[in-house]
C-alpha atoms as a PDB file:
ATOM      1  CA  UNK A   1    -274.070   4.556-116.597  1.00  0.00           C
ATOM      2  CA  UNK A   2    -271.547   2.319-114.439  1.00  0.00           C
ATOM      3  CA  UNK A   3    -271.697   0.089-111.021  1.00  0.00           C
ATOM      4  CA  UNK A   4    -268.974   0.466-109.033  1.00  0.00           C
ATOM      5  CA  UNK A   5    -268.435  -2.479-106.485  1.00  0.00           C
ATOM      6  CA  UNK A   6    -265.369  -2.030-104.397  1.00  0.00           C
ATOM      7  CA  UNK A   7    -264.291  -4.396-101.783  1.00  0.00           C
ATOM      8  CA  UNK A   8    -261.979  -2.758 -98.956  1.00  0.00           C
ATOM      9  CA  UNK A   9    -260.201  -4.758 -96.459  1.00  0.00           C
ATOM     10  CA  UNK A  10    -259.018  -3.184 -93.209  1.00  0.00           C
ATOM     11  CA  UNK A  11    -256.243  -0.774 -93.533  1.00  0.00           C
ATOM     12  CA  UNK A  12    -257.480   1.187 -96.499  1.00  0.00           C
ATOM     13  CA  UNK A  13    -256.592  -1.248 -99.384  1.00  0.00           C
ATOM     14  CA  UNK A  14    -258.386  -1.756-102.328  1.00  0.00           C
ATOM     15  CA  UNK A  15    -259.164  -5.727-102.645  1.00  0.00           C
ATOM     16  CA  UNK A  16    -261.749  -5.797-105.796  1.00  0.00           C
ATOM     17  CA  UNK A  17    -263.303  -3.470-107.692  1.00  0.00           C
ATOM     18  CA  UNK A  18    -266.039  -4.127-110.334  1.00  0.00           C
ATOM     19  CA  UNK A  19    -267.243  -1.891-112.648  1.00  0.00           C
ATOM     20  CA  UNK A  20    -270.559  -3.048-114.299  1.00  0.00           C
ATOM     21  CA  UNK A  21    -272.775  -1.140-116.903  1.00  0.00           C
ATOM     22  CA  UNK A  22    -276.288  -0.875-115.084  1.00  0.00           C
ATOM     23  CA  UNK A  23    -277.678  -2.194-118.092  1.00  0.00           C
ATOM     24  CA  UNK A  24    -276.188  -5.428-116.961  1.00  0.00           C
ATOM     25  CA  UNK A  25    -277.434  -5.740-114.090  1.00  0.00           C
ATOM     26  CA  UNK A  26    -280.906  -6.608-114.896  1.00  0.00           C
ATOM     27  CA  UNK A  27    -279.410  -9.489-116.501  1.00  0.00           C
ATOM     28  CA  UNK A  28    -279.176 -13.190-115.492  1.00  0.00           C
ATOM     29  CA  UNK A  29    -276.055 -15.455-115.766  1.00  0.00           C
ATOM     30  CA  UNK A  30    -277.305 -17.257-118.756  1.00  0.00           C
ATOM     31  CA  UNK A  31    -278.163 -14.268-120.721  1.00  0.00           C
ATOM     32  CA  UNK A  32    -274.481 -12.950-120.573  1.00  0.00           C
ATOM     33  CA  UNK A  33    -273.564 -16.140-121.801  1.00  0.00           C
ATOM     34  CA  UNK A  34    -276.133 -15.879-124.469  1.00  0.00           C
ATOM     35  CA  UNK A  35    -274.703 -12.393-125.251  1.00  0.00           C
ATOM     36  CA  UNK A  36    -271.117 -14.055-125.126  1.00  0.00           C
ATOM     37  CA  UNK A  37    -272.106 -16.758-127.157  1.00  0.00           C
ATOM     38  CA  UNK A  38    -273.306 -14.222-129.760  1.00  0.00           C
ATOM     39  CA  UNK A  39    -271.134 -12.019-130.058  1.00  0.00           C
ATOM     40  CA  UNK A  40    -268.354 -14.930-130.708  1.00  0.00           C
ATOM     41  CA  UNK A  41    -270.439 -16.034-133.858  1.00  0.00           C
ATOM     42  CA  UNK A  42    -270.924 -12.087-135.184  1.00  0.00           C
ATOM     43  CA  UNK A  43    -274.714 -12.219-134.626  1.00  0.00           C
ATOM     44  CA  UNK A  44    -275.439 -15.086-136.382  1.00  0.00           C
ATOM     45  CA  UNK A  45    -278.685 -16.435-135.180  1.00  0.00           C
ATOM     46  CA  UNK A  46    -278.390 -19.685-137.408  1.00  0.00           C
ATOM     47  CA  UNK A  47    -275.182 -20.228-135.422  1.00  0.00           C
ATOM     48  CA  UNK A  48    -276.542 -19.631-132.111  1.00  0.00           C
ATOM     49  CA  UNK A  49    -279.609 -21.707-133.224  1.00  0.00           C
ATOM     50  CA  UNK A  50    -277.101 -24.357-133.878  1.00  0.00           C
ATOM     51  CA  UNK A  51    -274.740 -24.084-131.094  1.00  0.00           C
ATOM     52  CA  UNK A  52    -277.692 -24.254-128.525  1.00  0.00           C
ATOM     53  CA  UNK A  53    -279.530 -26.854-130.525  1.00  0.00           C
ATOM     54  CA  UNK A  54    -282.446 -25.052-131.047  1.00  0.00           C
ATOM     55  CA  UNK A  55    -284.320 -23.434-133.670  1.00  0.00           C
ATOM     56  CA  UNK A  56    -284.267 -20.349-135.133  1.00  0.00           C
ATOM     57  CA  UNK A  57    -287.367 -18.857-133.912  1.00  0.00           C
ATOM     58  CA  UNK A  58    -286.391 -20.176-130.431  1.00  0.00           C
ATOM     59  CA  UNK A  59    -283.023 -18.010-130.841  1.00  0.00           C
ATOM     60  CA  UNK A  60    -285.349 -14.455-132.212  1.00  0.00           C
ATOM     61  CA  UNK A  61    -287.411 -15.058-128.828  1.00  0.00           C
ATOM     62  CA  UNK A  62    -284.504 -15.381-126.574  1.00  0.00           C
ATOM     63  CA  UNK A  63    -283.127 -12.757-128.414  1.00  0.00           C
ATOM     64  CA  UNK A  64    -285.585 -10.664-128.424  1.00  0.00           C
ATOM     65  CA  UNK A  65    -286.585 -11.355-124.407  1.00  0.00           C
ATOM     66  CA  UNK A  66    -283.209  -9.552-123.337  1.00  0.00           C
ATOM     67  CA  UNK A  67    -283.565  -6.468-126.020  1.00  0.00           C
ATOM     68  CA  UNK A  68    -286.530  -5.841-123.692  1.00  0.00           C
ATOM     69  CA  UNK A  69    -284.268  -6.371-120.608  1.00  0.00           C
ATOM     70  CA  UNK A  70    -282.001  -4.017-121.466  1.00  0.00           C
ATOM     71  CA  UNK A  71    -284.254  -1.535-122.620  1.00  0.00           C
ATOM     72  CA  UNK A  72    -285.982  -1.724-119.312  1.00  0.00           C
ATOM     73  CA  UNK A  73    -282.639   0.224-117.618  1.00  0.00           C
ATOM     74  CA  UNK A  74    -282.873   2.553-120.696  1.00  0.00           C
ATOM     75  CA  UNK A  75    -286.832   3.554-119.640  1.00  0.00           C
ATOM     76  CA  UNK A  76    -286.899   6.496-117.769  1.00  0.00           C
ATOM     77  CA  UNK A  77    -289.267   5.051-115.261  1.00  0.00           C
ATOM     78  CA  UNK A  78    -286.976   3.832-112.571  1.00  0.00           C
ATOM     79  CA  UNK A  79    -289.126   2.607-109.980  1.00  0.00           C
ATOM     80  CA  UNK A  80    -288.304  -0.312-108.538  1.00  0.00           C
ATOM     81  CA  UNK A  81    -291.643  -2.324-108.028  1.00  0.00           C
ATOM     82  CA  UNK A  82    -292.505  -1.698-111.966  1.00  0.00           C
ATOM     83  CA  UNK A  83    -289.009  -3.016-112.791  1.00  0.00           C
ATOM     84  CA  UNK A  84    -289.904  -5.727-111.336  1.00  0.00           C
ATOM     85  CA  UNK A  85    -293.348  -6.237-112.451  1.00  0.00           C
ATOM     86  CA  UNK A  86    -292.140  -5.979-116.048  1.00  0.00           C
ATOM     87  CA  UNK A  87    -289.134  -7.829-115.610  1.00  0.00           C
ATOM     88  CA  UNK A  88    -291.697 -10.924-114.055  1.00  0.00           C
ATOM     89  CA  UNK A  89    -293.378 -10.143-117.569  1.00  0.00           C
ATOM     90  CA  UNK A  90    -290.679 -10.626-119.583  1.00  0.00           C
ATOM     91  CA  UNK A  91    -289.336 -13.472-117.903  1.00  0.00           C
ATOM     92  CA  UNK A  92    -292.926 -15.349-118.160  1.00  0.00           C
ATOM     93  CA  UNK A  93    -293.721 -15.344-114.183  1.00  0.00           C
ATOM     94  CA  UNK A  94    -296.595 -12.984-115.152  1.00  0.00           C
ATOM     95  CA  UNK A  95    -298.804 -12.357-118.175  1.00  0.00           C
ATOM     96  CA  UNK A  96    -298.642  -8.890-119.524  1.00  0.00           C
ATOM     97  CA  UNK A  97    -302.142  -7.721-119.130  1.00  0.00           C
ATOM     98  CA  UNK A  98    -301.722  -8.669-115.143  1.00  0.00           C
ATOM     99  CA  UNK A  99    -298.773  -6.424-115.619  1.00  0.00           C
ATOM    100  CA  UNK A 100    -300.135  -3.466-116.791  1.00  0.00           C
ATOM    101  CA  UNK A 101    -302.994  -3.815-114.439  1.00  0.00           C
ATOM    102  CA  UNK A 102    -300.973  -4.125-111.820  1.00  0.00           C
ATOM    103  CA  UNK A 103    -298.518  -1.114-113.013  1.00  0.00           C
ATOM    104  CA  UNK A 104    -301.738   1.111-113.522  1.00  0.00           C
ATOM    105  CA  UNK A 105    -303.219   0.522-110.137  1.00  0.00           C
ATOM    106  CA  UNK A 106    -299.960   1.182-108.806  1.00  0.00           C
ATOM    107  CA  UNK A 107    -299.784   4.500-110.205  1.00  0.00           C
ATOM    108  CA  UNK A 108    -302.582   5.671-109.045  1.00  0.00           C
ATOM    109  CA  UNK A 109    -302.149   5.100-105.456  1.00  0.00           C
ATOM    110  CA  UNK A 110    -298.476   6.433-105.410  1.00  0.00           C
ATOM    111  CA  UNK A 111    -300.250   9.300-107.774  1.00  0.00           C
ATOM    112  CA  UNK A 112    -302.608   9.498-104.836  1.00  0.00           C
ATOM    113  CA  UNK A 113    -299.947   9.668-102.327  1.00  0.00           C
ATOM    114  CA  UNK A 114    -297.692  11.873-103.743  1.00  0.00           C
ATOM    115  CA  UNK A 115    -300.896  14.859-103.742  1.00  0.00           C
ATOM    116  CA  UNK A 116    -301.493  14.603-100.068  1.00  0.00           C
END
């Protein structure tokens, strides 16, 4: 699935259009580059390790932080307030179990809601 952000400036004409996947757009500036950055070494994690000065582990985590970005767009649950929650979750603003508790509660009210 696409984003489509067009610009249009009086008169009718087209001035920008963007076309993003959605998958994308969960995505901060620095993970793109990440993603740049490894594609341009053929998924080599020793050479991202080594290009960003870190270690290898430190690359796997990174790594493995955005996998779980994207596949937050690819989870059928598309409700905004849980993006978020697990998105704070994967970026480290909130532990996980607060996260699920949080998530569950959640549920249940809008469960709650949604019988009345």
């Amino acid at each position: 699935m696409l984003k489509y952000n067009i610009n249009i400036i009086k008169g009718g004409f087209i001035m920008a259009v963007n076309v993003v996947p959605v998958w994308m757009t969960n995505l901060e500036e620095e993970d793109l580059n990440f993603i740049k950055n490894f594609i341009l070494v053929s998924g080599s994690l020793k050479e991202i390790a080594i290009k960003y000065n870190v270690t290898y582990p430190t690359v796997r985590n990174r790594l493995d932080k955005i996998i779980q970005k994207i596949m937050l767009e690819n989870n059928c649950e598309q409700d905004p307030y849980i993006l978020l929650i697990k998105n704070m979750a994967i970026n480290e603003k909130m532990d996980v179990n607060t996260a699920k508790i949080l998530i569950e509660e959640y549920r249940k009210v809008r469960e709650g809601v949604d019988k009345s």
